[in-house]
C-alpha atoms as a PDB file:
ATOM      1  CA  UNK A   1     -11.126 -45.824 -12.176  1.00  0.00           C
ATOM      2  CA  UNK A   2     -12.252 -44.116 -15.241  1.00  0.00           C
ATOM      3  CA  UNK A   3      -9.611 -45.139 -18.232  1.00  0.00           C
ATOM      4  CA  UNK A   4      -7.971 -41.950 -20.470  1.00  0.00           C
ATOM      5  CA  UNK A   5      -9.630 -41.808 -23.516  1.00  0.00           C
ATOM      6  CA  UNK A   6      -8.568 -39.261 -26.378  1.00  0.00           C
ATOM      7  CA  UNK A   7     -11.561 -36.794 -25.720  1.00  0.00           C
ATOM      8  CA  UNK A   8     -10.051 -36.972 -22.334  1.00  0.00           C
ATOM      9  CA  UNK A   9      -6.495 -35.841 -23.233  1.00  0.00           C
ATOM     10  CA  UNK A  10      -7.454 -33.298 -26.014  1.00  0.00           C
ATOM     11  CA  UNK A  11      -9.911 -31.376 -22.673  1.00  0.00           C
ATOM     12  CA  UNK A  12      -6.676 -31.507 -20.615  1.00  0.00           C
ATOM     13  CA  UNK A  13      -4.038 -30.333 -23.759  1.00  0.00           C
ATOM     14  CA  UNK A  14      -7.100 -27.414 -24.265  1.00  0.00           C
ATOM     15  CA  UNK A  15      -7.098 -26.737 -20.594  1.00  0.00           C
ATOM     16  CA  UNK A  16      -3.088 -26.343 -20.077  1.00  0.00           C
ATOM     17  CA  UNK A  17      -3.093 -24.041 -23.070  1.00  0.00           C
ATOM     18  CA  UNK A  18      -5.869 -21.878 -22.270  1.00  0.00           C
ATOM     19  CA  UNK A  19      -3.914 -21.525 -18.706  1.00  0.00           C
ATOM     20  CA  UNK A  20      -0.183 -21.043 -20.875  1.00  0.00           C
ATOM     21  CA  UNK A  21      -1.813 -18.230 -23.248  1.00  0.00           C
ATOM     22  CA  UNK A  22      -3.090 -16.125 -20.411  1.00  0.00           C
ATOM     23  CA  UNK A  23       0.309 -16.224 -18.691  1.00  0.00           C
ATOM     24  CA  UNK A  24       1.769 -15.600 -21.794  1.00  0.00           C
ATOM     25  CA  UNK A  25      -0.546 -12.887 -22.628  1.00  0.00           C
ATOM     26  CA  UNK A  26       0.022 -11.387 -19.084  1.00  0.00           C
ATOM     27  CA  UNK A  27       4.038 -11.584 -19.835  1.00  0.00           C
ATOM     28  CA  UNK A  28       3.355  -9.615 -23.315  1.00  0.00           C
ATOM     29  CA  UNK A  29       1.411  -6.730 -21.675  1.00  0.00           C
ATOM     30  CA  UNK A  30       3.316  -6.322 -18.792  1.00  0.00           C
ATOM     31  CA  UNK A  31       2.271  -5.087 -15.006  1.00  0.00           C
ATOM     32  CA  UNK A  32       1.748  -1.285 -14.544  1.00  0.00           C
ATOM     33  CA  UNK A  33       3.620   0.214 -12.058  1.00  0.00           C
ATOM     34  CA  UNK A  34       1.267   1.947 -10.077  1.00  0.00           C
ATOM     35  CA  UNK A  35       1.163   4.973  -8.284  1.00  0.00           C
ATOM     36  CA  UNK A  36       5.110   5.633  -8.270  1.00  0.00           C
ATOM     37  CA  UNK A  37       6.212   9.263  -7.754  1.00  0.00           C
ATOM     38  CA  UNK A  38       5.428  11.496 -10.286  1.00  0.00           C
ATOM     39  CA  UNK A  39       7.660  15.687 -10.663  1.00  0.00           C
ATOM     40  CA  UNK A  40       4.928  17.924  -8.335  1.00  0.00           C
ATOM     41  CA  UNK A  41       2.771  15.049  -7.642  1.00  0.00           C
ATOM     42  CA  UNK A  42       0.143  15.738  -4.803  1.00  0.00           C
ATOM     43  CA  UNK A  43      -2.709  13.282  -3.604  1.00  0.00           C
ATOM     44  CA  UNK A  44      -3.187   9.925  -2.742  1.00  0.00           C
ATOM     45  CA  UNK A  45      -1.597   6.683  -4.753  1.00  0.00           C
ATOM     46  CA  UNK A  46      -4.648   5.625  -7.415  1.00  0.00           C
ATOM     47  CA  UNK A  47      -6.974   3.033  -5.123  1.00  0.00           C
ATOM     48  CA  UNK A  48      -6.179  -0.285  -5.542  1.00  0.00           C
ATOM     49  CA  UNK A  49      -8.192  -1.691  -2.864  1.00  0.00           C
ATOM     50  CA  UNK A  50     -11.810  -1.143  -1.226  1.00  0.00           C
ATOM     51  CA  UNK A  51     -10.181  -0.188   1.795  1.00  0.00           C
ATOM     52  CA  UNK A  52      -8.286   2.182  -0.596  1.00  0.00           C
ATOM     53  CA  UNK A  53     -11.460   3.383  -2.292  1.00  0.00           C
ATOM     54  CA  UNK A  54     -13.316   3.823   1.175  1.00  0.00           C
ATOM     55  CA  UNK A  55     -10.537   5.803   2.978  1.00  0.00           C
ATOM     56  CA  UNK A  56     -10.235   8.132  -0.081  1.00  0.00           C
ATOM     57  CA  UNK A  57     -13.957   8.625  -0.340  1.00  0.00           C
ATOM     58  CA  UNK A  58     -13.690   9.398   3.690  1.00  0.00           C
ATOM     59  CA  UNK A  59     -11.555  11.973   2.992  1.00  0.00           C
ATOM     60  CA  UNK A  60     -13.493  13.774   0.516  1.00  0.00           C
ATOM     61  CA  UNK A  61     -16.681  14.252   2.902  1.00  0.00           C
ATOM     62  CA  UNK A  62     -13.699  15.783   5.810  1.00  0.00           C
ATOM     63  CA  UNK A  63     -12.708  17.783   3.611  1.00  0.00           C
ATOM     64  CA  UNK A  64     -15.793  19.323   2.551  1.00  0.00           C
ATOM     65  CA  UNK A  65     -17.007  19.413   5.895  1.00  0.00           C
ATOM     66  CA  UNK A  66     -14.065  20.760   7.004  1.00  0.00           C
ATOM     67  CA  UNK A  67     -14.386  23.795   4.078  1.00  0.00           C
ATOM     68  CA  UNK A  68     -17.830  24.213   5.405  1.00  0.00           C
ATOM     69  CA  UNK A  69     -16.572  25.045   9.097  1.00  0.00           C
ATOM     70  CA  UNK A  70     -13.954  27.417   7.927  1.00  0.00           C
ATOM     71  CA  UNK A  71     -15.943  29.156   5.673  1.00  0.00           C
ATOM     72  CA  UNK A  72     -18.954  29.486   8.666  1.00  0.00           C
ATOM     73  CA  UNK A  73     -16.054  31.066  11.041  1.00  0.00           C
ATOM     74  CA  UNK A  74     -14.657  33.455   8.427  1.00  0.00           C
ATOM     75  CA  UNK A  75     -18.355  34.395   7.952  1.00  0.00           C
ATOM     76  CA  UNK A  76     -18.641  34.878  11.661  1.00  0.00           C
ATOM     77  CA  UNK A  77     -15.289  36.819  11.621  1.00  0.00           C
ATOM     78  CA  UNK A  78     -16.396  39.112   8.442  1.00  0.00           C
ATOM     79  CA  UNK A  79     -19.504  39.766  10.248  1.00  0.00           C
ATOM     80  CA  UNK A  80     -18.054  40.999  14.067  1.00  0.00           C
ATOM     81  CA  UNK A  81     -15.175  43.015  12.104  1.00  0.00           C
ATOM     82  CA  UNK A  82     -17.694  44.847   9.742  1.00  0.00           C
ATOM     83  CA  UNK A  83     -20.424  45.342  12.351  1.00  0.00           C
ATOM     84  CA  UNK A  84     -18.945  45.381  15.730  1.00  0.00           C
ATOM     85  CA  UNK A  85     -15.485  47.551  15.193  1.00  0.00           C
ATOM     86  CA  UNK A  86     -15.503  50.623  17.150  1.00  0.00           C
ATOM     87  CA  UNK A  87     -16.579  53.457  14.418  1.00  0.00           C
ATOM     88  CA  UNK A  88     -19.906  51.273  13.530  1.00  0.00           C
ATOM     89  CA  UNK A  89     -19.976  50.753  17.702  1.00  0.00           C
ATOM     90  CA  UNK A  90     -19.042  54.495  19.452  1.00  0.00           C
ATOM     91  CA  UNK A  91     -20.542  52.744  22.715  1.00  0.00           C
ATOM     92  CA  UNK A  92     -20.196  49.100  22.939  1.00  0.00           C
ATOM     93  CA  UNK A  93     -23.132  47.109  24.337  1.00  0.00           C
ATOM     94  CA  UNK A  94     -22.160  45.536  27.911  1.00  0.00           C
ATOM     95  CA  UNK A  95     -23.474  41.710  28.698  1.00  0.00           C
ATOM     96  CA  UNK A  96     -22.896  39.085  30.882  1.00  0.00           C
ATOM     97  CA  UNK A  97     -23.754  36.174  28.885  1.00  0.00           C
ATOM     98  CA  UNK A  98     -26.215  34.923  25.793  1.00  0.00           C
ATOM     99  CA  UNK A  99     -27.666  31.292  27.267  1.00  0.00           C
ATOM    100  CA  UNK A 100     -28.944  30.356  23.772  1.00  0.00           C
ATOM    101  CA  UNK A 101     -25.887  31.408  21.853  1.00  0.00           C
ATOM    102  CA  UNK A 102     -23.911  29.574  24.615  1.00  0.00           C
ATOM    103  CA  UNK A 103     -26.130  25.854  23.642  1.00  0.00           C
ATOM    104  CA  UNK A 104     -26.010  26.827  20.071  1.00  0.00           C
ATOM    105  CA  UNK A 105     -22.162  26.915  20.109  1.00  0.00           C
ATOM    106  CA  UNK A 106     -21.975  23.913  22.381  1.00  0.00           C
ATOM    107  CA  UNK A 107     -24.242  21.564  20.292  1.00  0.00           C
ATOM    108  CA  UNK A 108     -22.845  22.544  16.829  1.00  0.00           C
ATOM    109  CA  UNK A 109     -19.280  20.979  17.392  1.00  0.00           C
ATOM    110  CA  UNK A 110     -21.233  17.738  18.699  1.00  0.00           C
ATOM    111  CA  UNK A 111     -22.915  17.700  15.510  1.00  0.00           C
ATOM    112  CA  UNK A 112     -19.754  17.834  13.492  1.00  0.00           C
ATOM    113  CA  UNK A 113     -18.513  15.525  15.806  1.00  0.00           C
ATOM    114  CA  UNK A 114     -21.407  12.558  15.404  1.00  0.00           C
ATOM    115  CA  UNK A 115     -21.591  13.238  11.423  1.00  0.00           C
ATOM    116  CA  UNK A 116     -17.615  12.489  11.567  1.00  0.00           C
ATOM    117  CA  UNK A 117     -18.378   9.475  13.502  1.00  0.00           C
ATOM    118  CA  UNK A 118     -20.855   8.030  11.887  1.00  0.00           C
ATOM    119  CA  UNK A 119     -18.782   8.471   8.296  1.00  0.00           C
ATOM    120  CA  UNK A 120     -15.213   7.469   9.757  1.00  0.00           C
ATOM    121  CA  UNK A 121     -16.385   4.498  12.191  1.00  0.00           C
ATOM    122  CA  UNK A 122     -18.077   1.903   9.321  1.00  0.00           C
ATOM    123  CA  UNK A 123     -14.063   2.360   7.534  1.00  0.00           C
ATOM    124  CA  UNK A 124     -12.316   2.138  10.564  1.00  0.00           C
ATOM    125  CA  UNK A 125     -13.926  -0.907  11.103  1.00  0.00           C
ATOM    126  CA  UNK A 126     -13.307  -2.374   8.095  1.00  0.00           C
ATOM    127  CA  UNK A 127      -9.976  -2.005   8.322  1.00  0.00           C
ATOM    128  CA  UNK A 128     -10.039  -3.430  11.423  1.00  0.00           C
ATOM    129  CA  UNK A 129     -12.122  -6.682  11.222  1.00  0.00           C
ATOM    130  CA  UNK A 130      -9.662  -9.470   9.329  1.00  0.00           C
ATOM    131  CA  UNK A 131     -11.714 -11.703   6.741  1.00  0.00           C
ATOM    132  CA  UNK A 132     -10.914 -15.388   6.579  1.00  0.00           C
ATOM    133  CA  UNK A 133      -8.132 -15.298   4.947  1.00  0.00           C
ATOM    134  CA  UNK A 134      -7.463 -16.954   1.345  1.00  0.00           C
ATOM    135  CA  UNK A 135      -3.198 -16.100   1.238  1.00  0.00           C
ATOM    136  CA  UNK A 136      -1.499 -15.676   4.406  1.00  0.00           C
ATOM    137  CA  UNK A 137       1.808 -14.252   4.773  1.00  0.00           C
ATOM    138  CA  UNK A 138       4.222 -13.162   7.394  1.00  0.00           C
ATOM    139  CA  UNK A 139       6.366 -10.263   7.403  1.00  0.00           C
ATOM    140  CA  UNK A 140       9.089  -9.157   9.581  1.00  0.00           C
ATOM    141  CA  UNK A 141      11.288  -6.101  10.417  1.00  0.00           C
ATOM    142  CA  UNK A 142      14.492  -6.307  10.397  1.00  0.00           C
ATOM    143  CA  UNK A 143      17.182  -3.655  10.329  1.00  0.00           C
ATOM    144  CA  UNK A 144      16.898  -2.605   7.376  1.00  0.00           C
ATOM    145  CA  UNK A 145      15.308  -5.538   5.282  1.00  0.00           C
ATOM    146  CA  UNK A 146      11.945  -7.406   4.895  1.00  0.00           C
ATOM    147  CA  UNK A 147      11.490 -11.334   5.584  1.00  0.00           C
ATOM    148  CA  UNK A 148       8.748 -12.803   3.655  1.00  0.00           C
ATOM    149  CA  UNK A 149       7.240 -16.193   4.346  1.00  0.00           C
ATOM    150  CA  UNK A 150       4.044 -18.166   3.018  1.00  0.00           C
ATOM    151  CA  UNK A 151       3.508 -20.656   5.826  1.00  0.00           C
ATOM    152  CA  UNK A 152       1.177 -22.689   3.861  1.00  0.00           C
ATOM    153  CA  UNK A 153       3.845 -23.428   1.144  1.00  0.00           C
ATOM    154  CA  UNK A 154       7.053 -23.628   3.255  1.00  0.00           C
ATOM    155  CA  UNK A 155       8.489 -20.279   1.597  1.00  0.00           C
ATOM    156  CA  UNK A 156      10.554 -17.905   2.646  1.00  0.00           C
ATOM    157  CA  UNK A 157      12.895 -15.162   1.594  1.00  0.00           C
ATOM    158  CA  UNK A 158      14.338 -11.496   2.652  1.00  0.00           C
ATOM    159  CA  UNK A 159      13.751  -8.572   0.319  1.00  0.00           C
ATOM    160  CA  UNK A 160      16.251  -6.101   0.211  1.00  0.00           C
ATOM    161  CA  UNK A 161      16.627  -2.338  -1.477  1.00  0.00           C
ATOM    162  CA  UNK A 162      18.190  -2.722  -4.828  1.00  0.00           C
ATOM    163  CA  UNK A 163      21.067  -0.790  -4.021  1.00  0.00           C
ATOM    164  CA  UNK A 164      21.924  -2.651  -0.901  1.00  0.00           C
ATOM    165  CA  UNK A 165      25.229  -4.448  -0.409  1.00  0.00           C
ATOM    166  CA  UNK A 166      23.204  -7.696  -0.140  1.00  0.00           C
ATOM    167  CA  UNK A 167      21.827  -7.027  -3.589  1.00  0.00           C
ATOM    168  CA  UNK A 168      24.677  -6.310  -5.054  1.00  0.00           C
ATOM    169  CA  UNK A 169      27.371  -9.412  -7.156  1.00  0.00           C
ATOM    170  CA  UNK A 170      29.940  -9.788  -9.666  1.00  0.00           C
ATOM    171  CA  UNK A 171      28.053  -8.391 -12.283  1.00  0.00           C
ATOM    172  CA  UNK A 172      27.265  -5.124 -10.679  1.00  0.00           C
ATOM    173  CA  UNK A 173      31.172  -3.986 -10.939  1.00  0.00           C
ATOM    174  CA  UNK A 174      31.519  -0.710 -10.390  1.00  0.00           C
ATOM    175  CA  UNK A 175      28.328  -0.039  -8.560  1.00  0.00           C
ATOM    176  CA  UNK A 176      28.509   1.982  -4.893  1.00  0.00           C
ATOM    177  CA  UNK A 177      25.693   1.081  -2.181  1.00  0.00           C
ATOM    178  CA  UNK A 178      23.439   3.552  -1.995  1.00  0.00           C
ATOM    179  CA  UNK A 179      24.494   5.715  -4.793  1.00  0.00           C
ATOM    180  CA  UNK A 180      22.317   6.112  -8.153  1.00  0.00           C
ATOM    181  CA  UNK A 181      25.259   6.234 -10.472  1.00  0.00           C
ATOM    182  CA  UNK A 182      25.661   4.371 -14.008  1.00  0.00           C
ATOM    183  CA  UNK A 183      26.205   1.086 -12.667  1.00  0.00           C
ATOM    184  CA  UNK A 184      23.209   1.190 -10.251  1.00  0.00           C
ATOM    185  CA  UNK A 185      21.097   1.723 -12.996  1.00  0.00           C
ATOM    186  CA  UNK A 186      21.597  -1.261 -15.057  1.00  0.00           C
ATOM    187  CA  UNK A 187      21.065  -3.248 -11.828  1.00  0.00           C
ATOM    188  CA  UNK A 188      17.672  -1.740 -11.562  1.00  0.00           C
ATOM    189  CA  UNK A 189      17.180  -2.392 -15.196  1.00  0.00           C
ATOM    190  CA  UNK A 190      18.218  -6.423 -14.318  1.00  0.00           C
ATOM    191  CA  UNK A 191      15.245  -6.700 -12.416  1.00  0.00           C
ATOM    192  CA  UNK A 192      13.141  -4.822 -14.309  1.00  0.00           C
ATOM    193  CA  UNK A 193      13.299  -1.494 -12.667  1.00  0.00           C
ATOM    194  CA  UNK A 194      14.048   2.342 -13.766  1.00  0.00           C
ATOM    195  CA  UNK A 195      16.009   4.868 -12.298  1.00  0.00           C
ATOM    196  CA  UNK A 196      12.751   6.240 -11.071  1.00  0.00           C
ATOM    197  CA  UNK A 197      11.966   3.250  -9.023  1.00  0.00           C
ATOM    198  CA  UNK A 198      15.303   4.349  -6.990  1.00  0.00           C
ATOM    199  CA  UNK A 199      14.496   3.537  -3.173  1.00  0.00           C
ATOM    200  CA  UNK A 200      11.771   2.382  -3.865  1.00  0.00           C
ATOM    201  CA  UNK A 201      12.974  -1.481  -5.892  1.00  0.00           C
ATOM    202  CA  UNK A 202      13.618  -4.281  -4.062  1.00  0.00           C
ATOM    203  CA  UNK A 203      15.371  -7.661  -5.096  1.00  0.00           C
ATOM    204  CA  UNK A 204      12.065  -9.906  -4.170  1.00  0.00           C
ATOM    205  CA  UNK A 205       8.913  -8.845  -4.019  1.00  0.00           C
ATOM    206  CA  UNK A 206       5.727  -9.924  -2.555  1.00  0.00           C
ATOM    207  CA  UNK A 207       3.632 -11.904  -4.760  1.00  0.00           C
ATOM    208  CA  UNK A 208      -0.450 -11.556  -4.574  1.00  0.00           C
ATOM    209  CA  UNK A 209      -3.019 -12.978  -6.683  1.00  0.00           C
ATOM    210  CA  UNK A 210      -5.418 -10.072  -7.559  1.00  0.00           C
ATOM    211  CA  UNK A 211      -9.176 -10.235  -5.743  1.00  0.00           C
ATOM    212  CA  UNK A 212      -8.116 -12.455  -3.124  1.00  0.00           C
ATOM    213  CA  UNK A 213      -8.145 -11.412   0.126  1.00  0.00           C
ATOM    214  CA  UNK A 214      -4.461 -11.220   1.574  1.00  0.00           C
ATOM    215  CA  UNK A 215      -3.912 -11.533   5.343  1.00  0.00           C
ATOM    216  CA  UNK A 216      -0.428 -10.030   6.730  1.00  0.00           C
ATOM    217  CA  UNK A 217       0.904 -11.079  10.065  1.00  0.00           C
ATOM    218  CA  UNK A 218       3.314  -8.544  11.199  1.00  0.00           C
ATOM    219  CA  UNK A 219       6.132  -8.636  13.877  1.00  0.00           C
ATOM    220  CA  UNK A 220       9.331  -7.200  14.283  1.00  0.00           C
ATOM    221  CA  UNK A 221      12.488  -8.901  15.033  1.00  0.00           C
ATOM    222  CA  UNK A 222      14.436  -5.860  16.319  1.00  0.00           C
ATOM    223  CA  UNK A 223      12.820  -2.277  16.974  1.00  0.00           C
ATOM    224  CA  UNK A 224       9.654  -1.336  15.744  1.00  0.00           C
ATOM    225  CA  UNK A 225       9.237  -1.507  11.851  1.00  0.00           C
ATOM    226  CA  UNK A 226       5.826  -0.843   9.839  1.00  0.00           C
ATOM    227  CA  UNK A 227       4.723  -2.216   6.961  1.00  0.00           C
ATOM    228  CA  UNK A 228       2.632   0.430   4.326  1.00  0.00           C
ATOM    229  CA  UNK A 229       1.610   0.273   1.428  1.00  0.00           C
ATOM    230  CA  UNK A 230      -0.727   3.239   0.533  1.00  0.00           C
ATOM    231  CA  UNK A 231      -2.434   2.213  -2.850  1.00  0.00           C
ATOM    232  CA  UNK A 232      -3.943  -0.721  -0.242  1.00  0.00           C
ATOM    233  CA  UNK A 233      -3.770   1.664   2.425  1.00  0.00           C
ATOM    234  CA  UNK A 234      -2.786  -0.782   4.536  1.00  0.00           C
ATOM    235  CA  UNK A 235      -0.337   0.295   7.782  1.00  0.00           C
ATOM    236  CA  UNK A 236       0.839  -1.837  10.495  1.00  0.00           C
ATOM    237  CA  UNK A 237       3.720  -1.277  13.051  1.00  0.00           C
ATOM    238  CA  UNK A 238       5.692  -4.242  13.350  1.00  0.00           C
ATOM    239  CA  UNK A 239       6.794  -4.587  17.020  1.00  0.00           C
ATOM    240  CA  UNK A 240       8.898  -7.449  18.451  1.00  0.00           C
ATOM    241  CA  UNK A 241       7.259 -10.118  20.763  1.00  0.00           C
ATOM    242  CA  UNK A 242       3.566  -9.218  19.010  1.00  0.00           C
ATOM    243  CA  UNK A 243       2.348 -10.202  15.954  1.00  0.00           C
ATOM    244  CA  UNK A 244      -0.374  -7.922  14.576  1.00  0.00           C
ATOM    245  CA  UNK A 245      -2.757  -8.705  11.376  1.00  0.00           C
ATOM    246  CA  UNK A 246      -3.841  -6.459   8.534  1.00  0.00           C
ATOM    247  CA  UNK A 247      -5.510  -7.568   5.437  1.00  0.00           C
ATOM    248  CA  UNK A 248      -6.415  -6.312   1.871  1.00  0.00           C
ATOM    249  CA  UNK A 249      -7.982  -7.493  -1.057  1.00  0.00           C
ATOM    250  CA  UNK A 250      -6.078  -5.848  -4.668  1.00  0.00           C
ATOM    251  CA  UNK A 251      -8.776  -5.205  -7.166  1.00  0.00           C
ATOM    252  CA  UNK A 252      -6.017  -4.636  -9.922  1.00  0.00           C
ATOM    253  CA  UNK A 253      -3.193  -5.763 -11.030  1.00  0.00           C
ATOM    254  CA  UNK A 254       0.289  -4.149 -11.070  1.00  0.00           C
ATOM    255  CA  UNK A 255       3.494  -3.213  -9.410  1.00  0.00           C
ATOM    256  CA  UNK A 256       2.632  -1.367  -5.735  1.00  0.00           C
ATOM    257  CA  UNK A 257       5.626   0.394  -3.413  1.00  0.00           C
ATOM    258  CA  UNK A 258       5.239   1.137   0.281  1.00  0.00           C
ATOM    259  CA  UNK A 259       7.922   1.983   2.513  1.00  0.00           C
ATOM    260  CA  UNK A 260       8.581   1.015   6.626  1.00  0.00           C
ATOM    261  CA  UNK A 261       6.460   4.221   7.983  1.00  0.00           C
ATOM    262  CA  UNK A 262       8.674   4.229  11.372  1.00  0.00           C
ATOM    263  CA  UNK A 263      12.036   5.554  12.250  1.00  0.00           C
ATOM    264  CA  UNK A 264      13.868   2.425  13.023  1.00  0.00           C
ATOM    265  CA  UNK A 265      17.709   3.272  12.890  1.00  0.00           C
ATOM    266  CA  UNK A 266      19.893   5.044  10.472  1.00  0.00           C
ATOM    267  CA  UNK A 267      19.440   2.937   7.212  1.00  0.00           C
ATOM    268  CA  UNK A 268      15.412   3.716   7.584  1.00  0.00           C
ATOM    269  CA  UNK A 269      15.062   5.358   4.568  1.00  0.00           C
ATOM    270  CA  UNK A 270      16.648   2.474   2.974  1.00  0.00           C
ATOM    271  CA  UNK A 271      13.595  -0.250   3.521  1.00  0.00           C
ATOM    272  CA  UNK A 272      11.179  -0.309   0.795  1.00  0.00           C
ATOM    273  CA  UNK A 273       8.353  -2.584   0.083  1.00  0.00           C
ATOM    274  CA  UNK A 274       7.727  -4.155  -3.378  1.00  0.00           C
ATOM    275  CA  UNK A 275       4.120  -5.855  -4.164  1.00  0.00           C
ATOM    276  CA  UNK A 276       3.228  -7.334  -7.417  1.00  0.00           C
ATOM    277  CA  UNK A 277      -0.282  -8.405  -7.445  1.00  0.00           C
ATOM    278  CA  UNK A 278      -0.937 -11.027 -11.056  1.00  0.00           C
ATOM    279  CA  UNK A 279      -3.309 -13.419 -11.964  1.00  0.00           C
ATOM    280  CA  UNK A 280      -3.764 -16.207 -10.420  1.00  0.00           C
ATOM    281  CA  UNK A 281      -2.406 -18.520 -13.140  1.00  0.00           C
ATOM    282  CA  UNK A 282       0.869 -16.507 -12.665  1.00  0.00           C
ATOM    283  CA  UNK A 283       0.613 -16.428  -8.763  1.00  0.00           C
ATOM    284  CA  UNK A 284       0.140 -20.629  -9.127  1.00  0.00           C
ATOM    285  CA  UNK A 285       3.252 -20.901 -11.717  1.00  0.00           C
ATOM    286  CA  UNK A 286       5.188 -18.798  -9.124  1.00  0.00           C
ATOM    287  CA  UNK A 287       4.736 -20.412  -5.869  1.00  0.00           C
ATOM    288  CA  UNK A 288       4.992 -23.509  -7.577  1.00  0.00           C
ATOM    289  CA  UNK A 289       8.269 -22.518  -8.738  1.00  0.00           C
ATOM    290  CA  UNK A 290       9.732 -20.901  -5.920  1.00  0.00           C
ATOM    291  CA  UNK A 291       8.617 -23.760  -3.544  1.00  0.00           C
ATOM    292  CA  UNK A 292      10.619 -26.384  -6.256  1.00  0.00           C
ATOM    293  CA  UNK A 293      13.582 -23.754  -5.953  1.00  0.00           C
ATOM    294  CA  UNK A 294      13.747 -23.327  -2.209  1.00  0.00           C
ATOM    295  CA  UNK A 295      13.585 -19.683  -2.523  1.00  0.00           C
ATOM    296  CA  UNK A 296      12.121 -16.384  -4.512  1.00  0.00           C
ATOM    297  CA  UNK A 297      11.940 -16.925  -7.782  1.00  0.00           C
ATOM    298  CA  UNK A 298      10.644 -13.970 -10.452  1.00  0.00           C
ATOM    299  CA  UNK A 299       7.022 -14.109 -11.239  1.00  0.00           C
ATOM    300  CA  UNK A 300       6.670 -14.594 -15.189  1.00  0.00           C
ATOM    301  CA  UNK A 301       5.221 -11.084 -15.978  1.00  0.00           C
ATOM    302  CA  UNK A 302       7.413  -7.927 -17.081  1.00  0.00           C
ATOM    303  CA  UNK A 303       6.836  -4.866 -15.818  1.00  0.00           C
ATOM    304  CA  UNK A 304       5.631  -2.236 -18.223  1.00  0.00           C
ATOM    305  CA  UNK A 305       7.476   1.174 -17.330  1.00  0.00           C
ATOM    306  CA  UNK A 306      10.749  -0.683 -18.180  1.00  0.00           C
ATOM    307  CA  UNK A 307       9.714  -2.052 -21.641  1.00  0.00           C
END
């Protein structure tokens, strides 16, 4: 066994504090919450993902292929109103049929159809072929909450809408489920939240490292649930008695919502998702943490919109 020497010790002291000054670094500047609703927003959440970045793309090319066929029919239309109506026409032709008009309006819409295919099947795929995975967690439905576990750390927890009884103790006096009122919003502000991150908080939040590739195994432990998060865009029902699989791989760090995208009982609206994807020093620190703990603990980053 090699013996400690002092060149030894000072590498190590170096390496810890490199490690402690990026945390700390991360802590001073804060994760960006990202894509959170915004008065007369339209579009998709910014692209955190490449399945993100693909799907977006995707729907550029529909959409201008989807301009072009209108704009070809209203042609069509312009053209039969101006040049067919009945005062440019006194005696309208008579026909049967046109055979090569016929194959020309046949094989067009196959056309569309193949150049849609050919565009939408390479993402479709994508999304559907799971990478090894390098973080695993499982997720499950409940009415109305999410429970979390990393199975290859022994943690678990249940994440909850701030604003739900469960979230609520002593210090939140005054405060009414449900209800945005005074006291509601310094419980937001406890965790780091702002008034407009209403319905959309949670208590505990999933934890990511950013550019590792995250696999989710979904089931439900009541109805049918589903799990979203559109910055990732990332969408899997979670049905009881099946566990499905989605994956992503955040390419950025920050603060990501999503909310269960299935009607699953009467508090529906009420089950958000919260993601915080950090470094992987911080993503370390916090399992570490929360496994020593027995339960969620709070990453050690601050969230910039409530600085």
């Amino acid at each position: 066994m090699r013996k400690p020497n002092l060149l030894t010790g000072l590498t190590a002291f170096a390496a810890g504090l490199t490690a402690s000054t990026a945390v700390l670094a991360q802590e001073a500047a804060g994760l960006e919450i990202v894509g959170s609703p915004s008065d007369r927003g339209t579009g998709f959440q910014p692209a955190a993902s490449s399945l993100a970045v693909d799907q977006q793309w995707l729907d550029g090319v529909l959409l201008y292929l989807c301009i072009g066929v209108v704009a070809l029919v209203l042609a069509l239309l312009a053209v039969v109103i101006l040049r067919y109506n009945a005062r440019a026409n006194p005696k309208p032709a008579s026909f049967t049929h046109n055979t090569p008009l016929e194959i020309t309006w046949t094989l067009i819409p196959v056309v569309i159809l193949v150049v849609l295919a050919v565009f939408s099947l390479p993402v479709l795929f994508k999304q559907q072929e799971i990478p090894e995975a390098e973080v695993t967690i499982k997720v499950t439905g409940n009415q109305w909450f999410w429970s979390y576990e990393y199975p290859d750390a022994g943690l678990s927890f249940d994440s909850y809408m701030i604003g739900h009884p469960a979230t609520l103790g002593e210090e939140d006096a005054g405060a009414v489920p449900y209800v945005l009122d005074a006291a509601m919003e310094k419980r937001l502000e406890r965790s780091g939240f702002s008034r407009d991150e209403w319905l959309l908080a949670t208590d505990t939040s999933v934890v990511v490292p950013v550019g590792k590739r995250v696999v989710m195994l979904v089931t439900g432990a009541d109805v049918i649930h589903s799990w979203t998060i559109p910055a990732f865009a990332v969408k899997q029902d979670a049905v009881p008695g099946r566990t499905a699989r989605l994956w992503f791989q955040a390419d950025r760090e920050g603060v990501f919502f999503g909310q269960c995208s299935e009607l699953c009982g009467k508090d529906h609206a009420y089950m958000p998702i919260t993601v915080k994807v950090v470094s992987q020093e911080v993503y370390d620190q916090w399992l570490a943490a929360s496994v020593a703990a027995g339960g969620y603990t709070e990453p050690a980053v601050r969230i910039a919109a409530a600085e």
